[in-house]
PDB file of N, CA and C in Angstrom:
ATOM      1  N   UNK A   1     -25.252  33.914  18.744  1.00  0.00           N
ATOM      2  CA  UNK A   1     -24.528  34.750  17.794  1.00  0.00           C
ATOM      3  C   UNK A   1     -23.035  34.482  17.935  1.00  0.00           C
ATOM      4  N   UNK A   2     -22.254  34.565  17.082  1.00  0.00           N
ATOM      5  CA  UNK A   2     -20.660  34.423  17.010  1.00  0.00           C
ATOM      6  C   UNK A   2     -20.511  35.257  16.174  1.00  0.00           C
ATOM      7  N   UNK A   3     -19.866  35.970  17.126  1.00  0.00           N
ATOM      8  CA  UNK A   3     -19.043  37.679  16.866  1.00  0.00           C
ATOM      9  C   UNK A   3     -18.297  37.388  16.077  1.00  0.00           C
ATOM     10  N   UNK A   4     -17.598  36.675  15.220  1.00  0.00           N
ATOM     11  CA  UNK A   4     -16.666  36.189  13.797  1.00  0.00           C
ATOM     12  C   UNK A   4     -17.685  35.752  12.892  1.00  0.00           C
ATOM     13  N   UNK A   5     -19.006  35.710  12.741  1.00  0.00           N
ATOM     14  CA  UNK A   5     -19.280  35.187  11.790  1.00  0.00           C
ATOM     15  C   UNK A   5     -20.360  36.605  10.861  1.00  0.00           C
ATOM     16  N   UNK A   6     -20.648  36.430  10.007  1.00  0.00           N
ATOM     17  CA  UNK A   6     -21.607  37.046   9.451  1.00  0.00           C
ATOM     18  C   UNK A   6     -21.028  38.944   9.422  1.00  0.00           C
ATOM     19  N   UNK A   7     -19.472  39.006   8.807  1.00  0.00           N
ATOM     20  CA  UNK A   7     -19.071  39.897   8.959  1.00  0.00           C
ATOM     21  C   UNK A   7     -19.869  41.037   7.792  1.00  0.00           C
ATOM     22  N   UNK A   8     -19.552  41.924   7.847  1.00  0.00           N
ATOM     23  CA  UNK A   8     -20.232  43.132   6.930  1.00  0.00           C
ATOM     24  C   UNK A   8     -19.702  42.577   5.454  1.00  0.00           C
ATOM     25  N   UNK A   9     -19.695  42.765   4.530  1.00  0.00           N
ATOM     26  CA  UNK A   9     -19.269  42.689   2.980  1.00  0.00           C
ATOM     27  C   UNK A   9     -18.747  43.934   2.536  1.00  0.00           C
ATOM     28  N   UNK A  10     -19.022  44.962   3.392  1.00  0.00           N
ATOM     29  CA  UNK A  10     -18.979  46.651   2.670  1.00  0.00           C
ATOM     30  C   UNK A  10     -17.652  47.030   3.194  1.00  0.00           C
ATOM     31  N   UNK A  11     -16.022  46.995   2.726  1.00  0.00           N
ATOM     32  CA  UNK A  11     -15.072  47.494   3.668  1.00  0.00           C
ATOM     33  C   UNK A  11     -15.270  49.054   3.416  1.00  0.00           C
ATOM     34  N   UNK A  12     -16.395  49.761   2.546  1.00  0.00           N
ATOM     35  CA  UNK A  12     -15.465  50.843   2.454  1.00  0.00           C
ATOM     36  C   UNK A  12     -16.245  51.734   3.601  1.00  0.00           C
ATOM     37  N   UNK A  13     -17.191  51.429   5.032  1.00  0.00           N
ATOM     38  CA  UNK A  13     -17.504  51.584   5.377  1.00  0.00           C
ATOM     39  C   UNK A  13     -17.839  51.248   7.086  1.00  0.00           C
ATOM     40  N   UNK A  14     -17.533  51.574   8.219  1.00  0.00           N
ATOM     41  CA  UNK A  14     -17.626  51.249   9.155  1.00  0.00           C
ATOM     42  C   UNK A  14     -18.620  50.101   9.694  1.00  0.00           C
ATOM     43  N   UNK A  15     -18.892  49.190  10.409  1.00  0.00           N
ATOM     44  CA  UNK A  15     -20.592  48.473  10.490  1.00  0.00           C
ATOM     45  C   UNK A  15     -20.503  48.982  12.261  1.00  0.00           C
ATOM     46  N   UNK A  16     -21.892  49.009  12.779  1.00  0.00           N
ATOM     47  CA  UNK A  16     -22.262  49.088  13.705  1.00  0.00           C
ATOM     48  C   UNK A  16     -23.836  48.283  14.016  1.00  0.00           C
ATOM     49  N   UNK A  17     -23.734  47.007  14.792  1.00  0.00           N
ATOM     50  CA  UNK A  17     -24.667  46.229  15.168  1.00  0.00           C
ATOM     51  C   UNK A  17     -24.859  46.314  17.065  1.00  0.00           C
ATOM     52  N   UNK A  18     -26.226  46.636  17.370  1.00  0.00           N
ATOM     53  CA  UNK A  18     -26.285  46.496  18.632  1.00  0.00           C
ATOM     54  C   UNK A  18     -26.582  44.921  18.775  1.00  0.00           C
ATOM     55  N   UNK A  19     -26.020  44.535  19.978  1.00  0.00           N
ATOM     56  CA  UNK A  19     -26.635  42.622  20.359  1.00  0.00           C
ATOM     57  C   UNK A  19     -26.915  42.944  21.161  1.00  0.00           C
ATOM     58  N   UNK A  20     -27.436  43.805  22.324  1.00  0.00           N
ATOM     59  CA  UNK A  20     -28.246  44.290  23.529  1.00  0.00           C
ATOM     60  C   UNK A  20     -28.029  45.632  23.692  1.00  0.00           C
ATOM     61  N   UNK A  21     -29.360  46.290  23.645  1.00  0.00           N
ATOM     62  CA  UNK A  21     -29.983  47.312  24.004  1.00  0.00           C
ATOM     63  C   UNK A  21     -30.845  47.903  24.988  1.00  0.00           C
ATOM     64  N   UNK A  22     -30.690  47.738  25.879  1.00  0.00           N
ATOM     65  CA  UNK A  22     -31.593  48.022  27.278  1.00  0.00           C
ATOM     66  C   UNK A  22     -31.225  49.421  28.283  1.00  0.00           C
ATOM     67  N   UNK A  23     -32.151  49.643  28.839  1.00  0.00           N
ATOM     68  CA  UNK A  23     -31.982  51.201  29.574  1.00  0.00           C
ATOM     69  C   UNK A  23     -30.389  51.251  30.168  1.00  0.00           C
ATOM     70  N   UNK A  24     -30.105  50.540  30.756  1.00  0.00           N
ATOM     71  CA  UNK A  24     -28.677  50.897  31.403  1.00  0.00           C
ATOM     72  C   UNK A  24     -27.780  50.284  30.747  1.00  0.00           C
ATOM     73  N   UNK A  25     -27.859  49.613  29.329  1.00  0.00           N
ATOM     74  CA  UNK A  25     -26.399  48.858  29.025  1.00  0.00           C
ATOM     75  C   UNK A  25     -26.977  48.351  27.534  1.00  0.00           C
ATOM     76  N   UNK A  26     -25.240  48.982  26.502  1.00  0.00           N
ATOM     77  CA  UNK A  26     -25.676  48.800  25.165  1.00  0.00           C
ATOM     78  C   UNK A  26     -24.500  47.703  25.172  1.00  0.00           C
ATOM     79  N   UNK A  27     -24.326  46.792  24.185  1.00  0.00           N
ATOM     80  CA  UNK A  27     -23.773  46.311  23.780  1.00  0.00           C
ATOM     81  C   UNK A  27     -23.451  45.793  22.022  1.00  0.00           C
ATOM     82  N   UNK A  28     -22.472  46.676  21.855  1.00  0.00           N
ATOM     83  CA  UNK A  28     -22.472  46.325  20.570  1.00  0.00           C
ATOM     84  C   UNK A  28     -21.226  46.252  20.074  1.00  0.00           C
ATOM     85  N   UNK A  29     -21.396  45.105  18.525  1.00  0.00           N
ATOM     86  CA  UNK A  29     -20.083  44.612  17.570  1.00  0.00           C
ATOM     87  C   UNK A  29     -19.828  46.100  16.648  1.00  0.00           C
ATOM     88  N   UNK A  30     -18.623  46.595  16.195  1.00  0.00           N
ATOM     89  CA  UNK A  30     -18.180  47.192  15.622  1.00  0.00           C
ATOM     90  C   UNK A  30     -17.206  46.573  14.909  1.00  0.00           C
ATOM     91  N   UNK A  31     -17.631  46.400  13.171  1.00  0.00           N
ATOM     92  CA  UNK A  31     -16.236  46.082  12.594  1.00  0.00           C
ATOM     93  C   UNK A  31     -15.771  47.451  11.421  1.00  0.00           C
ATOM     94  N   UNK A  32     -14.653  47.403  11.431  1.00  0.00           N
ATOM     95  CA  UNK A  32     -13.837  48.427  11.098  1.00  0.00           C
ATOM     96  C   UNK A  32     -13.172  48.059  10.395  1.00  0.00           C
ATOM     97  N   UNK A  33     -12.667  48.898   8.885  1.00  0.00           N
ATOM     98  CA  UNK A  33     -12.009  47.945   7.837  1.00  0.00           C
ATOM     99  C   UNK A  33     -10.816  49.265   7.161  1.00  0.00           C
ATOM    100  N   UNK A  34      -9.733  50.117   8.267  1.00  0.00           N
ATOM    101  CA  UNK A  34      -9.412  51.278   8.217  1.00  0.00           C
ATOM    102  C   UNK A  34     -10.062  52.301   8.430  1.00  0.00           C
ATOM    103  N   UNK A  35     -11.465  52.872   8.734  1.00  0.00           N
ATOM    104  CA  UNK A  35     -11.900  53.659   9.312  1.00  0.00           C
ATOM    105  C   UNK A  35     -11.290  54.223  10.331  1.00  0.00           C
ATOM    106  N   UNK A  36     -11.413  55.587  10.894  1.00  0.00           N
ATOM    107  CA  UNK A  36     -11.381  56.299  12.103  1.00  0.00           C
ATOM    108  C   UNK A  36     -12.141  57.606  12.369  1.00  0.00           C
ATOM    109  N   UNK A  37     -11.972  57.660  13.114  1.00  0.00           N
ATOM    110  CA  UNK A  37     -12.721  59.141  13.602  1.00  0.00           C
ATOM    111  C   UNK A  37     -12.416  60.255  12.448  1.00  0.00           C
ATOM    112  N   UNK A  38     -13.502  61.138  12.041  1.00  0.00           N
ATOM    113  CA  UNK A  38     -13.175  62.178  11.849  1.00  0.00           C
ATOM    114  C   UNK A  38     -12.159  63.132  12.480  1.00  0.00           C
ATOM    115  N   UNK A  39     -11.069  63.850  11.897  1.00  0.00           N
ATOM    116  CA  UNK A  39     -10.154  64.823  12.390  1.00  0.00           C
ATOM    117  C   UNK A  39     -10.378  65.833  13.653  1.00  0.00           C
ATOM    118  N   UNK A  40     -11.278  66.536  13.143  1.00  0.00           N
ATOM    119  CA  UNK A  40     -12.213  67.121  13.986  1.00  0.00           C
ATOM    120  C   UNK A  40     -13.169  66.775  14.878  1.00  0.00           C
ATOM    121  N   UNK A  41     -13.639  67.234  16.310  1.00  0.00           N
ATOM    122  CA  UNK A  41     -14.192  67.101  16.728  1.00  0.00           C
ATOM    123  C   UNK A  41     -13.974  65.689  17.991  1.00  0.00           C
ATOM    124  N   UNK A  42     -14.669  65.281  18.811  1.00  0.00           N
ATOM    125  CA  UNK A  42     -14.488  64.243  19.675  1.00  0.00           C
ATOM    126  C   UNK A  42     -15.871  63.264  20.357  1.00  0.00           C
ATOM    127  N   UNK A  43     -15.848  62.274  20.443  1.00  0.00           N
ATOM    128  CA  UNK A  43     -16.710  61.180  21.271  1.00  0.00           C
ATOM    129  C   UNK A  43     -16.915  62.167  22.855  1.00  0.00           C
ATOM    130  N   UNK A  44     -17.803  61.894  23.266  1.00  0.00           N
ATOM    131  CA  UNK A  44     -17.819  62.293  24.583  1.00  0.00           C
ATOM    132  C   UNK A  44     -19.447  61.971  24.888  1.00  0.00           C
ATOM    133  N   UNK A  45     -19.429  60.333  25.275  1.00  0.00           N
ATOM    134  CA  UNK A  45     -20.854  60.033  25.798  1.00  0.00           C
ATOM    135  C   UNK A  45     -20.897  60.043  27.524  1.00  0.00           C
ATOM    136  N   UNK A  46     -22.146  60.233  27.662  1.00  0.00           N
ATOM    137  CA  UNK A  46     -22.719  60.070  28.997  1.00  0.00           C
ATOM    138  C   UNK A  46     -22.245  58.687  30.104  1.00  0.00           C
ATOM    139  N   UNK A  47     -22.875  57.361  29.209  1.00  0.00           N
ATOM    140  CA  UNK A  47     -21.972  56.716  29.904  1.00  0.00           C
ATOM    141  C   UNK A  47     -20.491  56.205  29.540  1.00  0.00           C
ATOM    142  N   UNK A  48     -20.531  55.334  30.509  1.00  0.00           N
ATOM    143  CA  UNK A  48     -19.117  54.473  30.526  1.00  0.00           C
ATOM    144  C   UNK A  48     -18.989  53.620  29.374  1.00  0.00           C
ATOM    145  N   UNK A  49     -17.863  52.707  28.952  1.00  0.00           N
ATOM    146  CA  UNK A  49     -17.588  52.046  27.640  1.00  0.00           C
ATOM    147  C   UNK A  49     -16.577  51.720  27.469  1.00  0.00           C
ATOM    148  N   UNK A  50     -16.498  50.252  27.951  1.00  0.00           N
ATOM    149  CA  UNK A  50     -15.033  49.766  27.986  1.00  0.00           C
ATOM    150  C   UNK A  50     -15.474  48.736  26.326  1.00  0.00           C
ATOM    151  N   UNK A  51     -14.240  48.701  26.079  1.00  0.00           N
ATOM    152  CA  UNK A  51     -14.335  48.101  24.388  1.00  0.00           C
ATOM    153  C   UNK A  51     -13.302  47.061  24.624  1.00  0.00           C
ATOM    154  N   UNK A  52     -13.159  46.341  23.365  1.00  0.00           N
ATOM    155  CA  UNK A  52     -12.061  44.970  23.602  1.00  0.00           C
ATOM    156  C   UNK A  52     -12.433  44.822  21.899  1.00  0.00           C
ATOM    157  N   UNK A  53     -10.909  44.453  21.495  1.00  0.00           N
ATOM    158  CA  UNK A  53     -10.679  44.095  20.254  1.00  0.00           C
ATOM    159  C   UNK A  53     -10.929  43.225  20.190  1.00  0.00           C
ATOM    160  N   UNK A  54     -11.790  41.970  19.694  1.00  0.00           N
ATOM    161  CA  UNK A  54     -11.762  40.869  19.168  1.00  0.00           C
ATOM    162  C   UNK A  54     -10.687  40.175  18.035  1.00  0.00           C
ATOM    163  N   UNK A  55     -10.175  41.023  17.435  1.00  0.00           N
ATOM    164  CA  UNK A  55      -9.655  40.639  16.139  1.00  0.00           C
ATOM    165  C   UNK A  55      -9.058  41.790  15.787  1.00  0.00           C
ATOM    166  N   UNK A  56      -8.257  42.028  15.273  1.00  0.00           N
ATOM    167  CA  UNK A  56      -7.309  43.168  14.242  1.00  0.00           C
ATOM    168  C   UNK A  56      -6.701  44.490  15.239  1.00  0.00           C
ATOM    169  N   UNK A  57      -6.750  46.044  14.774  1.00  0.00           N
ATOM    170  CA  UNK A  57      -5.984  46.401  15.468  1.00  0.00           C
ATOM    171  C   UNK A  57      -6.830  47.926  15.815  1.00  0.00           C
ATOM    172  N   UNK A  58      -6.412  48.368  16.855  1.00  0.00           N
ATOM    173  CA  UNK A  58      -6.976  49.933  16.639  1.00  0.00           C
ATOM    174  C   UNK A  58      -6.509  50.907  17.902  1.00  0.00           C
ATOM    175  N   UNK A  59      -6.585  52.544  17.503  1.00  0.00           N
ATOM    176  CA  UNK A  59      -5.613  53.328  18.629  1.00  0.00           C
ATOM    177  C   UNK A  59      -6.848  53.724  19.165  1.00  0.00           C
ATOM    178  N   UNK A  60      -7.243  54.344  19.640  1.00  0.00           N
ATOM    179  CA  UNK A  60      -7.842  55.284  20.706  1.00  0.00           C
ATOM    180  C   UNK A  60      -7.430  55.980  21.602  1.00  0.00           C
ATOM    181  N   UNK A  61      -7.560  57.299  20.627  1.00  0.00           N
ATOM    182  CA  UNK A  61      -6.836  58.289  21.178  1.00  0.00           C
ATOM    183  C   UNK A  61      -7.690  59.344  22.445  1.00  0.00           C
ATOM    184  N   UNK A  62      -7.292  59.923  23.157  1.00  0.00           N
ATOM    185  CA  UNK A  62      -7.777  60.825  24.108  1.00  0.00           C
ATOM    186  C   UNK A  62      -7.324  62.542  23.883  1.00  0.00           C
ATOM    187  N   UNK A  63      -8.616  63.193  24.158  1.00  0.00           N
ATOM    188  CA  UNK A  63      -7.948  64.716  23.978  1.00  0.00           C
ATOM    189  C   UNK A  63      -6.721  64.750  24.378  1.00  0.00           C
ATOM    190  N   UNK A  64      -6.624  64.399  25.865  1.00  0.00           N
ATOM    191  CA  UNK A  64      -5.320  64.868  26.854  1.00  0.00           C
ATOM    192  C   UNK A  64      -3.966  64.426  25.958  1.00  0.00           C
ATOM    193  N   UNK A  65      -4.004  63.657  24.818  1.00  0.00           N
ATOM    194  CA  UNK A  65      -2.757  63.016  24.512  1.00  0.00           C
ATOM    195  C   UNK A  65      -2.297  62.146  24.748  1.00  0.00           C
ATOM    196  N   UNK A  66      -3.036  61.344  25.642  1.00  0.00           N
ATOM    197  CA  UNK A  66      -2.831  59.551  25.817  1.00  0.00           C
ATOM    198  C   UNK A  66      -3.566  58.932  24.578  1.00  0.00           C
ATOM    199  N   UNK A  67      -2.806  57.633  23.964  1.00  0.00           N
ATOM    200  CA  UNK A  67      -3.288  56.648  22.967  1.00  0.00           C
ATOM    201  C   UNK A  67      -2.975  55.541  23.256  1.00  0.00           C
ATOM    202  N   UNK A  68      -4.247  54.728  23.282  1.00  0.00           N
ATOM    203  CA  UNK A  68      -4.039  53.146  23.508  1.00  0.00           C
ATOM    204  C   UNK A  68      -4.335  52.624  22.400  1.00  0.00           C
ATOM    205  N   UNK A  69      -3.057  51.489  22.227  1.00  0.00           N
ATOM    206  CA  UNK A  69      -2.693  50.800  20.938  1.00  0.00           C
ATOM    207  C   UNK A  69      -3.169  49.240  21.621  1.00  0.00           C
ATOM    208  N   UNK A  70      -4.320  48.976  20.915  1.00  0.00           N
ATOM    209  CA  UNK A  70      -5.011  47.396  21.079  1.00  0.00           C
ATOM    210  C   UNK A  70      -5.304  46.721  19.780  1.00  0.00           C
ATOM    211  N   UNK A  71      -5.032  45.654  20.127  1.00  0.00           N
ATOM    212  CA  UNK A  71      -4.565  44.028  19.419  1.00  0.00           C
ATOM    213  C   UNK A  71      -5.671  43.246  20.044  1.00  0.00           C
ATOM    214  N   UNK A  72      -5.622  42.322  19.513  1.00  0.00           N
ATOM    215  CA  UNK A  72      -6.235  40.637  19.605  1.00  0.00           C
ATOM    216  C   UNK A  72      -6.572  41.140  21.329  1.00  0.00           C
ATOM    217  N   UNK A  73      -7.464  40.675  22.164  1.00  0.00           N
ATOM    218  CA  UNK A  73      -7.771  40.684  23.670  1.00  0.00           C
ATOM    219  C   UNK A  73      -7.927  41.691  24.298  1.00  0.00           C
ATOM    220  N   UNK A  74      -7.096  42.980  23.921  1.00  0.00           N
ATOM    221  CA  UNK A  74      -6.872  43.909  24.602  1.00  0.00           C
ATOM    222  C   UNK A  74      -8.058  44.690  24.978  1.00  0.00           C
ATOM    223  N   UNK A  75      -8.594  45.426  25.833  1.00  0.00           N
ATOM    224  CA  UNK A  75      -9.537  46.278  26.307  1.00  0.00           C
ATOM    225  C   UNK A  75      -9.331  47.645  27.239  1.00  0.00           C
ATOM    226  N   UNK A  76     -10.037  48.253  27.354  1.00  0.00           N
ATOM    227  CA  UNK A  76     -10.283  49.666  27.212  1.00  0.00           C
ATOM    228  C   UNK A  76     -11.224  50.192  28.029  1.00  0.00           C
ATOM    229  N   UNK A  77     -10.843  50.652  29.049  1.00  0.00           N
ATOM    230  CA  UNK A  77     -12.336  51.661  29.665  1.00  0.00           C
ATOM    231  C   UNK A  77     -12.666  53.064  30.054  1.00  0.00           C
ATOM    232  N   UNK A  78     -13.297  53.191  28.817  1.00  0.00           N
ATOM    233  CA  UNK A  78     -13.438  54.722  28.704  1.00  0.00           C
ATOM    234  C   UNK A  78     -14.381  55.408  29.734  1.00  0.00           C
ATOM    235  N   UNK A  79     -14.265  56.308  30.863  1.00  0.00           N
ATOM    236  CA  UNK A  79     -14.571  56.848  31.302  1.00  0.00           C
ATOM    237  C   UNK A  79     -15.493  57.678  30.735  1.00  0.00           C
ATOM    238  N   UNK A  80     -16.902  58.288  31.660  1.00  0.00           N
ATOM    239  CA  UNK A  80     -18.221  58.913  30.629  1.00  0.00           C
ATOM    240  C   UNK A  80     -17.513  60.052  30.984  1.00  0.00           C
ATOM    241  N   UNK A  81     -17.576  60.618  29.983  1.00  0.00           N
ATOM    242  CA  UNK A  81     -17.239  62.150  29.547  1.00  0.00           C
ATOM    243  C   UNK A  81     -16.033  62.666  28.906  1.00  0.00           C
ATOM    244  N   UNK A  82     -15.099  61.240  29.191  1.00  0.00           N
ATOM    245  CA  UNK A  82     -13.674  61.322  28.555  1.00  0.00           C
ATOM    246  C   UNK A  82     -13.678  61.704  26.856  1.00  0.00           C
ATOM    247  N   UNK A  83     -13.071  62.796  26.482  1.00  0.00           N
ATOM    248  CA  UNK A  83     -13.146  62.942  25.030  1.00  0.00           C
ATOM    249  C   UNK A  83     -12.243  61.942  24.429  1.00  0.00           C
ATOM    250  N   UNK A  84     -12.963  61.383  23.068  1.00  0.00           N
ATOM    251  CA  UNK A  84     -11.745  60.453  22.520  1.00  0.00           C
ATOM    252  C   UNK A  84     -12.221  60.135  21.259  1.00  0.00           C
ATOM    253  N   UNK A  85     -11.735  59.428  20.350  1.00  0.00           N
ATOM    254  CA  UNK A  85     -11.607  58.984  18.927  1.00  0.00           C
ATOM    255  C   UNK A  85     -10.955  57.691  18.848  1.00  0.00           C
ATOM    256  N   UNK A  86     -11.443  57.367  18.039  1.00  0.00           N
ATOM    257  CA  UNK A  86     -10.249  55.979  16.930  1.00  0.00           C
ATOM    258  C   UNK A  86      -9.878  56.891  15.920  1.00  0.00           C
ATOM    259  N   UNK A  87      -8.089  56.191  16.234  1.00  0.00           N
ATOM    260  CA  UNK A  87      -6.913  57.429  15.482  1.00  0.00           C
ATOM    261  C   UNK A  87      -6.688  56.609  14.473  1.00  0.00           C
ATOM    262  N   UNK A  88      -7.236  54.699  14.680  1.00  0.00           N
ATOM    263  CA  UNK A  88      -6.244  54.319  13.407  1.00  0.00           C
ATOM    264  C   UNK A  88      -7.505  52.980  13.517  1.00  0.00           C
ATOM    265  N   UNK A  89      -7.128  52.007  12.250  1.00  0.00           N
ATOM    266  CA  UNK A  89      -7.840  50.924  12.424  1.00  0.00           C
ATOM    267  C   UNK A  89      -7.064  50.137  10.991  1.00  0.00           C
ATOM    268  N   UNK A  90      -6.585  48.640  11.436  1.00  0.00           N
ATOM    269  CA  UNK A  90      -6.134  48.208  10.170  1.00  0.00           C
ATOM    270  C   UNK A  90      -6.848  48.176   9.151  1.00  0.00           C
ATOM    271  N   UNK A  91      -6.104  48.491   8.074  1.00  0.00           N
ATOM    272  CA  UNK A  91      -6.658  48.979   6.950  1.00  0.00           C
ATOM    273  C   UNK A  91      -6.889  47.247   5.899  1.00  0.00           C
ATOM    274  N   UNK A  92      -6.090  46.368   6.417  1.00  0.00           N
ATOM    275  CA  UNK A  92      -5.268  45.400   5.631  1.00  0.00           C
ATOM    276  C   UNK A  92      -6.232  44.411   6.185  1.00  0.00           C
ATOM    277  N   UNK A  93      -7.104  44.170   7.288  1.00  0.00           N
ATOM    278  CA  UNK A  93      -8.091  43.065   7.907  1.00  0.00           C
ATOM    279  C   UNK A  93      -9.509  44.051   8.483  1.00  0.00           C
ATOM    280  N   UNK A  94     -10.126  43.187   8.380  1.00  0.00           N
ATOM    281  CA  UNK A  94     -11.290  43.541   9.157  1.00  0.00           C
ATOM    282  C   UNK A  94     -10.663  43.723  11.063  1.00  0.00           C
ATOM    283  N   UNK A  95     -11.311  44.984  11.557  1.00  0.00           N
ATOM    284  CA  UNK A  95     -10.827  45.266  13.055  1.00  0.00           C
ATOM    285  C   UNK A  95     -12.127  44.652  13.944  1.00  0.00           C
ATOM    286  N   UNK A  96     -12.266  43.995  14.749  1.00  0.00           N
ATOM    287  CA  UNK A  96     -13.914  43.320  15.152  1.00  0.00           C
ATOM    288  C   UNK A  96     -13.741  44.015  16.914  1.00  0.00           C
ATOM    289  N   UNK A  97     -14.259  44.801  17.020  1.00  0.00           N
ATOM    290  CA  UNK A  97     -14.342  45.498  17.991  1.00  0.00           C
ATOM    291  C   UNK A  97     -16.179  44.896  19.524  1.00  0.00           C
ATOM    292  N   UNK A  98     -15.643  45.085  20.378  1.00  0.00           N
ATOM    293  CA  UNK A  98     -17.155  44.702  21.070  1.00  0.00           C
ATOM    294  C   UNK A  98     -16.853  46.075  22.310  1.00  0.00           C
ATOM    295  N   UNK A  99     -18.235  46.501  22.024  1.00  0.00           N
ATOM    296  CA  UNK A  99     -18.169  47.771  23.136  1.00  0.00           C
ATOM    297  C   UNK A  99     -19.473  47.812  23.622  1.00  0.00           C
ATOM    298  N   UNK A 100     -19.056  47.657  25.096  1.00  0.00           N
ATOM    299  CA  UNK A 100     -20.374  48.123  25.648  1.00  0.00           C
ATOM    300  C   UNK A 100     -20.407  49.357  26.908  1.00  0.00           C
ATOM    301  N   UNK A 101     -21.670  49.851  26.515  1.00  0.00           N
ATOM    302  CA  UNK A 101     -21.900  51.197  27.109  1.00  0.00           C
ATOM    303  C   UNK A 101     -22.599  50.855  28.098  1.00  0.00           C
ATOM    304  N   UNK A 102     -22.575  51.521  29.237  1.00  0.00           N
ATOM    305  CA  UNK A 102     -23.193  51.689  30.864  1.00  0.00           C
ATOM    306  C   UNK A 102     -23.415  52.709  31.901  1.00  0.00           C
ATOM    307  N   UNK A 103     -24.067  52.473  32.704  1.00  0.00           N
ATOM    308  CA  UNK A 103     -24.209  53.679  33.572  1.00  0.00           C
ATOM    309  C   UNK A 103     -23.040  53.210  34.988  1.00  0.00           C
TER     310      UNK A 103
END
């Protein structure tokens, strides 16, 4: 599989593809085309989930008021239970996100 190819067609809508699914560890492509979190409310999974931008841009924000602003390489590891959201996502490119979840 090559995570650049075979992107979604639908921008007006988030995509979510798992590429591994197994008891202790998800792994999956997220592309994002300006989407973000709903206003309300917050993420808060069980496990762990460090993410990495592949391509374009996006914030991830935390209840506490910390926001990490990631680009091209950058990555992320969200702690299980940490509340959080995507505050922003370029609106202007596809955002190609890879996140995987763990115990």
């Amino acid at each position: 599989m090559n995570l650049y190819e075979n992107l979604p067609a639908d921008p007006s809508m988030e995509h979510f593809e798992d590429i591994v699914n197994q008891a202790n560890v998800r792994i999956e492509r997220i592309v994002s085309f300006g989407q973000q979190s709903p206003q309300s409310g917050w993420y808060e999974q069980a496990q762990q989930e460090w993410v990495v931008v592949l391509k374009g841009r996006g914030i991830v924000s935390y209840d506490d008021g910390r926001e990490f602003d990631l680009s091209n390489g950058d990555s992320l590891l969200i702690p299980a239970q940490q509340k959080h959201k995507v505050s922003f996502t370029d609106p202007e490119q596809a955002t190609i996100w890879l996140a995987v979840f763990f115990d």
